[in-house]
PDB file of N, CA and C in Angstrom:
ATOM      1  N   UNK A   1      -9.354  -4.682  21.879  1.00  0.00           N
ATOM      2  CA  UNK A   1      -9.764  -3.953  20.705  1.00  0.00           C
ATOM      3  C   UNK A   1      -8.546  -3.734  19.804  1.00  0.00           C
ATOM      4  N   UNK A   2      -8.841  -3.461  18.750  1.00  0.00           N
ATOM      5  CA  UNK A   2      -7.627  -3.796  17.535  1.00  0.00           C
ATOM      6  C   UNK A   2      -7.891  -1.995  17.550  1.00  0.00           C
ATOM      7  N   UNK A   3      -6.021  -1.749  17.622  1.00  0.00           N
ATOM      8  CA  UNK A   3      -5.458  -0.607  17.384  1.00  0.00           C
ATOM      9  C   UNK A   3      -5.506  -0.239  15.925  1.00  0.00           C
ATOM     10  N   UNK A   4      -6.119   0.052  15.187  1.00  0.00           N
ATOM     11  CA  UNK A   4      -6.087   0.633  13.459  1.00  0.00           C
ATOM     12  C   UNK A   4      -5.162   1.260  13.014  1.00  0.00           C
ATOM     13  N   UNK A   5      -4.303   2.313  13.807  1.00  0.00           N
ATOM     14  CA  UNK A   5      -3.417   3.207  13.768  1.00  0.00           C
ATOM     15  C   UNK A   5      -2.059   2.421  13.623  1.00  0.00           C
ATOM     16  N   UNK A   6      -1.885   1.630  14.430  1.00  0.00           N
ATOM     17  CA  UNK A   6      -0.980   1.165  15.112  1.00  0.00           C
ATOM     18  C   UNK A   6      -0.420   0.030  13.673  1.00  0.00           C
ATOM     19  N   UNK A   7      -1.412  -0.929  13.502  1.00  0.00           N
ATOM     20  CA  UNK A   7      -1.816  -1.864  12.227  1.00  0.00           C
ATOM     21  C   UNK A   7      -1.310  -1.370  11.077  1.00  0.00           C
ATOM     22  N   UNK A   8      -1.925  -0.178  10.689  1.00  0.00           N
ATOM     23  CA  UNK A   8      -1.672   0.648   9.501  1.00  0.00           C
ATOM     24  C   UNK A   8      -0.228   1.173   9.610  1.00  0.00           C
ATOM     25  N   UNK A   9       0.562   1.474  10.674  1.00  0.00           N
ATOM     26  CA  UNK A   9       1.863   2.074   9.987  1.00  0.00           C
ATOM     27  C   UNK A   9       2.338   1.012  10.805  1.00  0.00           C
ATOM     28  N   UNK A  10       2.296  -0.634  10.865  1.00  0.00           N
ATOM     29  CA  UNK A  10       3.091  -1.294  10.708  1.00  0.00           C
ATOM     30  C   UNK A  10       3.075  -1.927   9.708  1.00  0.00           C
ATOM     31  N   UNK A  11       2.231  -1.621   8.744  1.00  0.00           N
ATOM     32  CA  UNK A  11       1.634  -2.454   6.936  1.00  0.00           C
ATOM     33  C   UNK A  11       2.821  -1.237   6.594  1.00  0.00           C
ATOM     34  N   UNK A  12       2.719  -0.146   6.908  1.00  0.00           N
ATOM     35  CA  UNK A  12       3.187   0.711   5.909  1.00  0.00           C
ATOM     36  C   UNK A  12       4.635   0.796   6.082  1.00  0.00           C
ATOM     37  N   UNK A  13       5.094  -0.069   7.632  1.00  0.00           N
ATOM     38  CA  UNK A  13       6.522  -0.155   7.540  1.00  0.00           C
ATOM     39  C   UNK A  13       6.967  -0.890   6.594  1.00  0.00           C
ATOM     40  N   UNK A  14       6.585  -2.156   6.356  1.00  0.00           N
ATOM     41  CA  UNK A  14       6.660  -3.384   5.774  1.00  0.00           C
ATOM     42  C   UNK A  14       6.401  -2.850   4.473  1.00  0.00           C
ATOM     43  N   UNK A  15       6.044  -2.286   3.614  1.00  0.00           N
ATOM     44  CA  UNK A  15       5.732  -2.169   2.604  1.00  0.00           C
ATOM     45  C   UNK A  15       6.804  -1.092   1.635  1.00  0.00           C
ATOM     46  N   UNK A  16       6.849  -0.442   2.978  1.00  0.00           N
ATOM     47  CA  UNK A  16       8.292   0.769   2.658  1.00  0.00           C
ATOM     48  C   UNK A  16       9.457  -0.273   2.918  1.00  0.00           C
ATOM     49  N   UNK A  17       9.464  -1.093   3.453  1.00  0.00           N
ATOM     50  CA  UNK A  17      10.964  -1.894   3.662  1.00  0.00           C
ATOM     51  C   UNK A  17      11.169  -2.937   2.814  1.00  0.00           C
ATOM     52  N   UNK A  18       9.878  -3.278   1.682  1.00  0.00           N
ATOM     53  CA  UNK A  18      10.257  -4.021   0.488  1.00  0.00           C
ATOM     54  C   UNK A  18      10.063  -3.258  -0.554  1.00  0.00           C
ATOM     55  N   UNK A  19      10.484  -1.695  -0.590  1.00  0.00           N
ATOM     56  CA  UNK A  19      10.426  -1.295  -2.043  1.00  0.00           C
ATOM     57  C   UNK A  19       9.657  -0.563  -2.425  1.00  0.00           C
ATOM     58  N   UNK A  20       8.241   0.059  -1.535  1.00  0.00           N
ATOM     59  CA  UNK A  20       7.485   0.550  -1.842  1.00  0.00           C
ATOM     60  C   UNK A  20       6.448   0.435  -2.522  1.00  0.00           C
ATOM     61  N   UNK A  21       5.490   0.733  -2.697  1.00  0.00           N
ATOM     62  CA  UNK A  21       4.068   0.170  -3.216  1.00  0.00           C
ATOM     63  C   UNK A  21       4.572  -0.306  -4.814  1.00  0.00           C
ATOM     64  N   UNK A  22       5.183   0.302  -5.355  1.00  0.00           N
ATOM     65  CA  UNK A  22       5.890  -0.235  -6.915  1.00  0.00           C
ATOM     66  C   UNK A  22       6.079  -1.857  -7.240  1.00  0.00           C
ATOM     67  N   UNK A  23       6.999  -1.920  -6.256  1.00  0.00           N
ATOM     68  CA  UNK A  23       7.777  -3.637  -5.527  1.00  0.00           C
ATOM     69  C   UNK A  23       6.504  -4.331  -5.259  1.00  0.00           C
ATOM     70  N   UNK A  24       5.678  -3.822  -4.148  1.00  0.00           N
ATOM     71  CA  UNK A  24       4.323  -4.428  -4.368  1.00  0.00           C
ATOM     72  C   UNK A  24       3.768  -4.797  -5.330  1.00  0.00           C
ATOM     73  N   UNK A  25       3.532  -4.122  -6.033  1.00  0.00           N
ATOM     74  CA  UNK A  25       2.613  -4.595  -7.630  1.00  0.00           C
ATOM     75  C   UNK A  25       3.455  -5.583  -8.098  1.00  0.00           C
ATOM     76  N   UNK A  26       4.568  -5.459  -8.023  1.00  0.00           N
ATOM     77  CA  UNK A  26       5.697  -6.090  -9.003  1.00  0.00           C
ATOM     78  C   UNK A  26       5.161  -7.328  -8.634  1.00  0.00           C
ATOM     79  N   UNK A  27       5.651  -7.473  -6.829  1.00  0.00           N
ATOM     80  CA  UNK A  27       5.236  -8.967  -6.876  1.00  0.00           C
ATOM     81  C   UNK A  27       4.164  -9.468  -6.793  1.00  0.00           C
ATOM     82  N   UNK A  28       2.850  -8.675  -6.347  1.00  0.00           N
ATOM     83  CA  UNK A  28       1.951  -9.644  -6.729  1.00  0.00           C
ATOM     84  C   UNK A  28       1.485 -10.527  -8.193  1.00  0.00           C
ATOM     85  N   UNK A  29       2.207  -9.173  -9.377  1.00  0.00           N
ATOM     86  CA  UNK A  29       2.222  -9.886 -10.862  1.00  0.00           C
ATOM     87  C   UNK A  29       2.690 -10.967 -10.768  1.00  0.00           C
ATOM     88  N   UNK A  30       4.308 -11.159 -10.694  1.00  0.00           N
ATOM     89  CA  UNK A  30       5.370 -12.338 -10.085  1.00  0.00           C
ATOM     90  C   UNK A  30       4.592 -13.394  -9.314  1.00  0.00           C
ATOM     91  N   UNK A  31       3.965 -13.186  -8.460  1.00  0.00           N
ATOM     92  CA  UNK A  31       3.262 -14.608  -7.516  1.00  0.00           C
ATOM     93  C   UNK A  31       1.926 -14.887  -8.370  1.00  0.00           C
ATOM     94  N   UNK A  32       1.233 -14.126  -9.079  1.00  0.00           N
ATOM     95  CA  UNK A  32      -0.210 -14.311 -10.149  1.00  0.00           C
ATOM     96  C   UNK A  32       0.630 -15.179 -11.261  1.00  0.00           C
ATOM     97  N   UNK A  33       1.721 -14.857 -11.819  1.00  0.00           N
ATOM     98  CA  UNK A  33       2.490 -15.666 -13.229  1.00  0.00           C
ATOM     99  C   UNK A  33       3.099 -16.887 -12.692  1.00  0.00           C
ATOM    100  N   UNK A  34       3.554 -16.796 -11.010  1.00  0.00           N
ATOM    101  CA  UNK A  34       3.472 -18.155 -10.358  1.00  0.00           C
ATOM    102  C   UNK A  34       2.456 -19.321 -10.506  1.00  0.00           C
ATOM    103  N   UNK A  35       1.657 -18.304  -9.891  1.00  0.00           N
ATOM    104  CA  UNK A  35       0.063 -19.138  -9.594  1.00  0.00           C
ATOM    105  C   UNK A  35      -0.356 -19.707 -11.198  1.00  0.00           C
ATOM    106  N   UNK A  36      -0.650 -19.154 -11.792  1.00  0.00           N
ATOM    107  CA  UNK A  36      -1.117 -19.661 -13.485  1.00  0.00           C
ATOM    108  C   UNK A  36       0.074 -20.433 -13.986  1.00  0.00           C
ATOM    109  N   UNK A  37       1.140 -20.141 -13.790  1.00  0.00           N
ATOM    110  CA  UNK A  37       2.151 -21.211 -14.505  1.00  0.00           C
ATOM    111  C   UNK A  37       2.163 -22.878 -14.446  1.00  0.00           C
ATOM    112  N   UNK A  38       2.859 -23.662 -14.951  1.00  0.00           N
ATOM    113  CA  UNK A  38       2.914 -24.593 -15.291  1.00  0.00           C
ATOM    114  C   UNK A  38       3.487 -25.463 -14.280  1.00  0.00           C
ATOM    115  N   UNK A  39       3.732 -26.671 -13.446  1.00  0.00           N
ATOM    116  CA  UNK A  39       3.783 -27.143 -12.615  1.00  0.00           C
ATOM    117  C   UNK A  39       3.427 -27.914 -11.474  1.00  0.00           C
ATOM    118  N   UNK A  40       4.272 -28.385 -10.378  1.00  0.00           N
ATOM    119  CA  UNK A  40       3.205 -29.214  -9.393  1.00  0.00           C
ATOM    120  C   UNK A  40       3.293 -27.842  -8.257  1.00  0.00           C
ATOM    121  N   UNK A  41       2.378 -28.395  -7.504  1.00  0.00           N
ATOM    122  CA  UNK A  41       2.280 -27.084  -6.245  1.00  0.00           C
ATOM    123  C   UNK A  41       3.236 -27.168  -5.362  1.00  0.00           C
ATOM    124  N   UNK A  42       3.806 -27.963  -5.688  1.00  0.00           N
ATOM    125  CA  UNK A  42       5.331 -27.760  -4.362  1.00  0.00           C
ATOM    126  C   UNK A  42       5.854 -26.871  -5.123  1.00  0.00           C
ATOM    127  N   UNK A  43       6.429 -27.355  -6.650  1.00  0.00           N
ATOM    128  CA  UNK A  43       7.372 -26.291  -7.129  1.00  0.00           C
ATOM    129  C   UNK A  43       6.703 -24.487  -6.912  1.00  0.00           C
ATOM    130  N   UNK A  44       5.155 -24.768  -7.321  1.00  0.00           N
ATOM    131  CA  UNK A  44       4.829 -23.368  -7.285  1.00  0.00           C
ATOM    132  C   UNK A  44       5.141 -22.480  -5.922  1.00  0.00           C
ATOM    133  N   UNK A  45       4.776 -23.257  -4.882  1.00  0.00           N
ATOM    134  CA  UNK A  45       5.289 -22.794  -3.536  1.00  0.00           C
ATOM    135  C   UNK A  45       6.582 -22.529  -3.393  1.00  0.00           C
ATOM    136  N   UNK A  46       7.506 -23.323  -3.726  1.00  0.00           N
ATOM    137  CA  UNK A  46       8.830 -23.429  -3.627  1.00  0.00           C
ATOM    138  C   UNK A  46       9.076 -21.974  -4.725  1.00  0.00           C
ATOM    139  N   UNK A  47       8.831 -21.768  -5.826  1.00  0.00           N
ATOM    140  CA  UNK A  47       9.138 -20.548  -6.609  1.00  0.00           C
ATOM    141  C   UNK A  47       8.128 -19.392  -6.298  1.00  0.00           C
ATOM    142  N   UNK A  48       7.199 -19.637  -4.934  1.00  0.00           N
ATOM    143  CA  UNK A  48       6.813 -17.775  -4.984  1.00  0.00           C
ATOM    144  C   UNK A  48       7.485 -17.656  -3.769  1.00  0.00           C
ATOM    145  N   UNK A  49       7.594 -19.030  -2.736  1.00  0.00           N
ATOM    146  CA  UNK A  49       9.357 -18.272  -1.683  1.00  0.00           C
ATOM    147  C   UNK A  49      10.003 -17.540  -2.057  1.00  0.00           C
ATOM    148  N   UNK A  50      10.484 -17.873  -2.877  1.00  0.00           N
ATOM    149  CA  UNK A  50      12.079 -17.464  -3.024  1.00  0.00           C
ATOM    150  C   UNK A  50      11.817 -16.323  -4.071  1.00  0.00           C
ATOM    151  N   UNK A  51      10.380 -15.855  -5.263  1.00  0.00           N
ATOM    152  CA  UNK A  51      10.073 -14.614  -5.666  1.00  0.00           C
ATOM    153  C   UNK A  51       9.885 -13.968  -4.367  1.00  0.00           C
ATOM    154  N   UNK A  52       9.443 -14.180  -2.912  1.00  0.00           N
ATOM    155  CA  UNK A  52       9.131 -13.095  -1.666  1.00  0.00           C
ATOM    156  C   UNK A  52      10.402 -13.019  -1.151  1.00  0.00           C
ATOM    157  N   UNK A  53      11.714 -13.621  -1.439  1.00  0.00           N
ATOM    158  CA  UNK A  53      12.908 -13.439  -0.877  1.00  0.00           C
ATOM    159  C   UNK A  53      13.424 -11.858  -1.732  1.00  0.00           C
ATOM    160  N   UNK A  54      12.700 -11.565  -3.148  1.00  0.00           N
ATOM    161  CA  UNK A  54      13.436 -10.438  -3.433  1.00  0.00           C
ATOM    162  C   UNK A  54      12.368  -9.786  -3.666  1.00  0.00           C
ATOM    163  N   UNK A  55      11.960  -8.923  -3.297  1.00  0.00           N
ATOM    164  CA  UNK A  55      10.680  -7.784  -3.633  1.00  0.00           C
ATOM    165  C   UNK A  55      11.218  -7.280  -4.910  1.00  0.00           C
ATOM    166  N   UNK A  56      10.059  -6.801  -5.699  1.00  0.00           N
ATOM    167  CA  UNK A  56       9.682  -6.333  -6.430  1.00  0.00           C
ATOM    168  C   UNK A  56       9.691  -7.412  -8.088  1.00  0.00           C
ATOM    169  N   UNK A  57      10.220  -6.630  -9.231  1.00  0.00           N
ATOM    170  CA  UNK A  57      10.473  -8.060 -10.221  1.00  0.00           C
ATOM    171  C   UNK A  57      11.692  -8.382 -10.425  1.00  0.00           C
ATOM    172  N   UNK A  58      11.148  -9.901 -10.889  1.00  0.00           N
ATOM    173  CA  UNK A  58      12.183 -10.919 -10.728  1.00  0.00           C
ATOM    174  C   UNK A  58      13.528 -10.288 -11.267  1.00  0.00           C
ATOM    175  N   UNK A  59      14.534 -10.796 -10.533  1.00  0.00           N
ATOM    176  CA  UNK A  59      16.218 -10.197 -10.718  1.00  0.00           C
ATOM    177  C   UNK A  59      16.314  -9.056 -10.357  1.00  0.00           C
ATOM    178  N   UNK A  60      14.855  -8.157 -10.418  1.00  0.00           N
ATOM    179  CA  UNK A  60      15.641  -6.651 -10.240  1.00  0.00           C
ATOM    180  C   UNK A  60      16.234  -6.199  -8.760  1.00  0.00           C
ATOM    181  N   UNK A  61      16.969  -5.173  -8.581  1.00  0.00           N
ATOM    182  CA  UNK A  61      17.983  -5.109  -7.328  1.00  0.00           C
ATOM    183  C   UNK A  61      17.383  -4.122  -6.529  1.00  0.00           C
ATOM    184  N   UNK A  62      17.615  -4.276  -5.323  1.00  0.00           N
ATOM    185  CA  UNK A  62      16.459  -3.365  -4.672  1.00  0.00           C
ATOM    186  C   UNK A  62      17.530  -1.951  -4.995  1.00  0.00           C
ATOM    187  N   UNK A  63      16.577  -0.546  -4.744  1.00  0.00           N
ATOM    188  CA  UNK A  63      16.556   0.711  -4.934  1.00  0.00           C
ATOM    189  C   UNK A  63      16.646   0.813  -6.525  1.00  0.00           C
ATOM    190  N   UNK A  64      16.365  -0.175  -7.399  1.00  0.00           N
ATOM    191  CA  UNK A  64      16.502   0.414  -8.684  1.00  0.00           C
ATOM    192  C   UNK A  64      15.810   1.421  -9.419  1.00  0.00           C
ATOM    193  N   UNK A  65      16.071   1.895 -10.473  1.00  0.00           N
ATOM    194  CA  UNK A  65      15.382   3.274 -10.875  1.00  0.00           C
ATOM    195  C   UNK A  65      13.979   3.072 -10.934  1.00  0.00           C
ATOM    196  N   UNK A  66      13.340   1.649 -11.459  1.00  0.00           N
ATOM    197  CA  UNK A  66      11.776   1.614 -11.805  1.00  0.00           C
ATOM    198  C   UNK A  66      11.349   1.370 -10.852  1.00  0.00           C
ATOM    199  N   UNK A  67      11.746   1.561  -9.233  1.00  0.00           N
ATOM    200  CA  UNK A  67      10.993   1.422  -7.887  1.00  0.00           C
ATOM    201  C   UNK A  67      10.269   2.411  -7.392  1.00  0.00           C
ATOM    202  N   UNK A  68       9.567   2.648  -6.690  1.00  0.00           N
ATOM    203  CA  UNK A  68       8.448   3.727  -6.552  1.00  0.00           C
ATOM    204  C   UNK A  68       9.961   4.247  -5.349  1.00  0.00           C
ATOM    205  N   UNK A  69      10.283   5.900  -5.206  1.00  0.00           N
ATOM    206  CA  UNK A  69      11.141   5.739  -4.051  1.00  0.00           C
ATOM    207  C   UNK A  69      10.672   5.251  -2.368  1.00  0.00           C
ATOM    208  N   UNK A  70      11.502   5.097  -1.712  1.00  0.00           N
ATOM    209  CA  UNK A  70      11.069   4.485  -0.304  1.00  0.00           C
ATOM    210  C   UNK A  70      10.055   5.694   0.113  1.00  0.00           C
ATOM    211  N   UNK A  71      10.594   7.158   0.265  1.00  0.00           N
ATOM    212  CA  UNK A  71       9.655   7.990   0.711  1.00  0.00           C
ATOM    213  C   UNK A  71       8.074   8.778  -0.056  1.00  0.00           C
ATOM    214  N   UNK A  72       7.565   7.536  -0.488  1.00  0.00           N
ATOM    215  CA  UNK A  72       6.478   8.112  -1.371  1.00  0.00           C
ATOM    216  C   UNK A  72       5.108   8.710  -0.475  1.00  0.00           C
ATOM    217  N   UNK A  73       5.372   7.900   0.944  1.00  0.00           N
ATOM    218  CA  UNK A  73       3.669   7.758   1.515  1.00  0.00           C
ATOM    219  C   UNK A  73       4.413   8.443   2.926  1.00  0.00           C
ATOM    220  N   UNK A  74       5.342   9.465   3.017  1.00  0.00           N
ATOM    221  CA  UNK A  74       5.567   9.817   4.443  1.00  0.00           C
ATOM    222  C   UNK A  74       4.364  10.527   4.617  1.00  0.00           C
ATOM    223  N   UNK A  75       4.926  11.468   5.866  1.00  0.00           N
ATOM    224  CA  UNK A  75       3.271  12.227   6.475  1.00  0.00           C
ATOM    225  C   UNK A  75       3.375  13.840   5.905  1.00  0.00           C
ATOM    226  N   UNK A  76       4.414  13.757   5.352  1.00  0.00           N
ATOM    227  CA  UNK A  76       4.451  14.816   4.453  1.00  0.00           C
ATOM    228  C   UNK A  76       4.052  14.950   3.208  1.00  0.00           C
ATOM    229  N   UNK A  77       3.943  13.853   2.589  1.00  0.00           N
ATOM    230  CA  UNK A  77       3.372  14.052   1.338  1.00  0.00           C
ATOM    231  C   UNK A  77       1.708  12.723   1.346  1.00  0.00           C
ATOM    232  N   UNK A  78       1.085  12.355   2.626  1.00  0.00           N
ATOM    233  CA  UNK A  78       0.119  11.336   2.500  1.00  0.00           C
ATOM    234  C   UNK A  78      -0.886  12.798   2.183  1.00  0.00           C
ATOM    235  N   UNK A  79      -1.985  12.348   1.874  1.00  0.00           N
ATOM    236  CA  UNK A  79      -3.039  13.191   1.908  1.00  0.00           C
ATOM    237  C   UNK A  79      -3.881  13.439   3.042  1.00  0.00           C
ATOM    238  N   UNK A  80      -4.430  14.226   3.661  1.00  0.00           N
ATOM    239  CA  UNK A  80      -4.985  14.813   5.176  1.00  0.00           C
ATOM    240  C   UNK A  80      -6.078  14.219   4.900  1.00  0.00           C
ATOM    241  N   UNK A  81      -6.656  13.345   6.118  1.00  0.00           N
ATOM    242  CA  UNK A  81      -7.471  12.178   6.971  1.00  0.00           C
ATOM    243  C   UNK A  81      -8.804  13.249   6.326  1.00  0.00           C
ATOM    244  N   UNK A  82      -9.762  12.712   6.166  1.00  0.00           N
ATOM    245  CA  UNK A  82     -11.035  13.337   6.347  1.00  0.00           C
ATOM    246  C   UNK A  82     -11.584  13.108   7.214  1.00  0.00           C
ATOM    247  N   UNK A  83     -12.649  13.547   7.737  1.00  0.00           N
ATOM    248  CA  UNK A  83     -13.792  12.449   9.200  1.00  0.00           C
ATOM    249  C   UNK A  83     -14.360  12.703   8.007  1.00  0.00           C
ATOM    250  N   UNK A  84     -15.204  11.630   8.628  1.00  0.00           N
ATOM    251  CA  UNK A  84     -16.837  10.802   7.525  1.00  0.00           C
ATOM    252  C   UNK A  84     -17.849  11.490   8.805  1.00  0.00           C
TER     253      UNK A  84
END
Protein backbone atom coordinates (compact mmCIF):
# COMPACT_ATOMS: atom_id res chain seq x y z
CA UNK A 1 0.00 0.00 0.00
CA UNK A 2 1.32 3.47 -0.94
CA UNK A 3 2.31 5.55 2.16
CA UNK A 4 0.58 9.23 1.27
CA UNK A 5 2.32 10.82 4.14
CA UNK A 6 5.48 9.62 3.48
CA UNK A 7 5.09 10.63 -0.64
CA UNK A 8 3.91 14.03 0.27
CA UNK A 9 6.85 15.29 2.41
CA UNK A 10 9.18 13.71 0.08
CA UNK A 11 7.46 16.04 -2.97
CA UNK A 12 7.71 18.67 -0.42
CA UNK A 13 11.40 17.97 0.23
CA UNK A 14 12.20 18.25 -3.35
CA UNK A 15 10.34 21.17 -3.97
CA UNK A 16 11.81 23.10 -0.92
CA UNK A 17 15.32 22.01 -2.23
CA UNK A 18 14.72 23.68 -5.69
CA UNK A 19 13.53 27.00 -4.49
CA UNK A 20 10.26 26.64 -3.37
CA UNK A 21 6.93 26.60 -5.00
CA UNK A 22 8.04 30.20 -6.73
CA UNK A 23 11.12 28.24 -8.65
CA UNK A 24 8.38 25.84 -9.45
CA UNK A 25 6.21 28.05 -11.45
CA UNK A 26 9.28 29.60 -12.79
CA UNK A 27 10.16 26.48 -14.37
CA UNK A 28 7.35 25.05 -15.51
CA UNK A 29 6.88 28.60 -17.61
CA UNK A 30 10.72 27.95 -18.75
CA UNK A 31 9.97 24.17 -19.91
CA UNK A 32 6.14 25.46 -21.55
CA UNK A 33 8.47 28.42 -23.65
CA UNK A 34 10.72 25.27 -24.26
CA UNK A 35 8.01 23.15 -25.40
CA UNK A 36 6.32 25.92 -27.90
CA UNK A 37 9.64 27.21 -29.09
CA UNK A 38 11.26 26.78 -32.23
CA UNK A 39 13.38 23.73 -33.01
CA UNK A 40 14.12 19.94 -33.39
CA UNK A 41 13.20 17.79 -30.26
CA UNK A 42 16.62 16.86 -29.37
CA UNK A 43 17.52 20.47 -29.01
CA UNK A 44 14.21 20.97 -27.05
CA UNK A 45 15.18 18.11 -24.71
CA UNK A 46 18.66 19.05 -24.62
CA UNK A 47 17.46 22.86 -23.48
CA UNK A 48 14.75 21.83 -20.77
CA UNK A 49 17.91 19.59 -19.16
CA UNK A 50 19.93 21.92 -18.57
CA UNK A 51 16.66 24.70 -17.74
CA UNK A 52 16.09 21.57 -14.74
CA UNK A 53 19.86 21.94 -13.94
CA UNK A 54 18.92 25.50 -12.45
CA UNK A 55 15.49 25.86 -10.78
CA UNK A 56 13.56 28.54 -11.03
CA UNK A 57 14.10 31.37 -14.15
CA UNK A 58 16.49 31.20 -16.52
CA UNK A 59 20.02 32.75 -15.12
CA UNK A 60 18.46 33.57 -11.95
CA UNK A 61 20.72 32.41 -8.80
CA UNK A 62 19.28 30.33 -6.35
CA UNK A 63 18.04 32.21 -2.94
CA UNK A 64 17.36 35.31 -4.96
CA UNK A 65 15.00 37.99 -3.74
CA UNK A 66 11.98 37.00 -6.29
CA UNK A 67 12.07 33.30 -4.77
CA UNK A 68 9.25 32.27 -2.65
CA UNK A 69 11.61 31.76 0.77
CA UNK A 70 12.66 28.01 1.43
CA UNK A 71 10.45 28.08 4.66
CA UNK A 72 7.05 28.93 3.18
CA UNK A 73 5.11 25.42 3.69
CA UNK A 74 6.80 24.31 7.20
CA UNK A 75 4.30 22.80 9.79
CA UNK A 76 4.20 25.95 11.30
CA UNK A 77 2.83 27.99 8.97
CA UNK A 78 0.88 24.88 6.55
CA UNK A 79 -2.75 25.14 7.27
CA UNK A 80 -4.43 22.36 9.82
CA UNK A 81 -5.57 18.98 7.91
CA UNK A 82 -9.37 18.87 7.94
CA UNK A 83 -11.10 15.19 7.98
CA UNK A 84 -13.75 15.02 5.19
Amino acid sequence: MVNFKKLTEKAREVVDKRGGTGALKEDVEELGGIAKGKGSLKDKAKAAGDALKDPGAPGAERGSAHRAPRHENTPETRKPHRAK
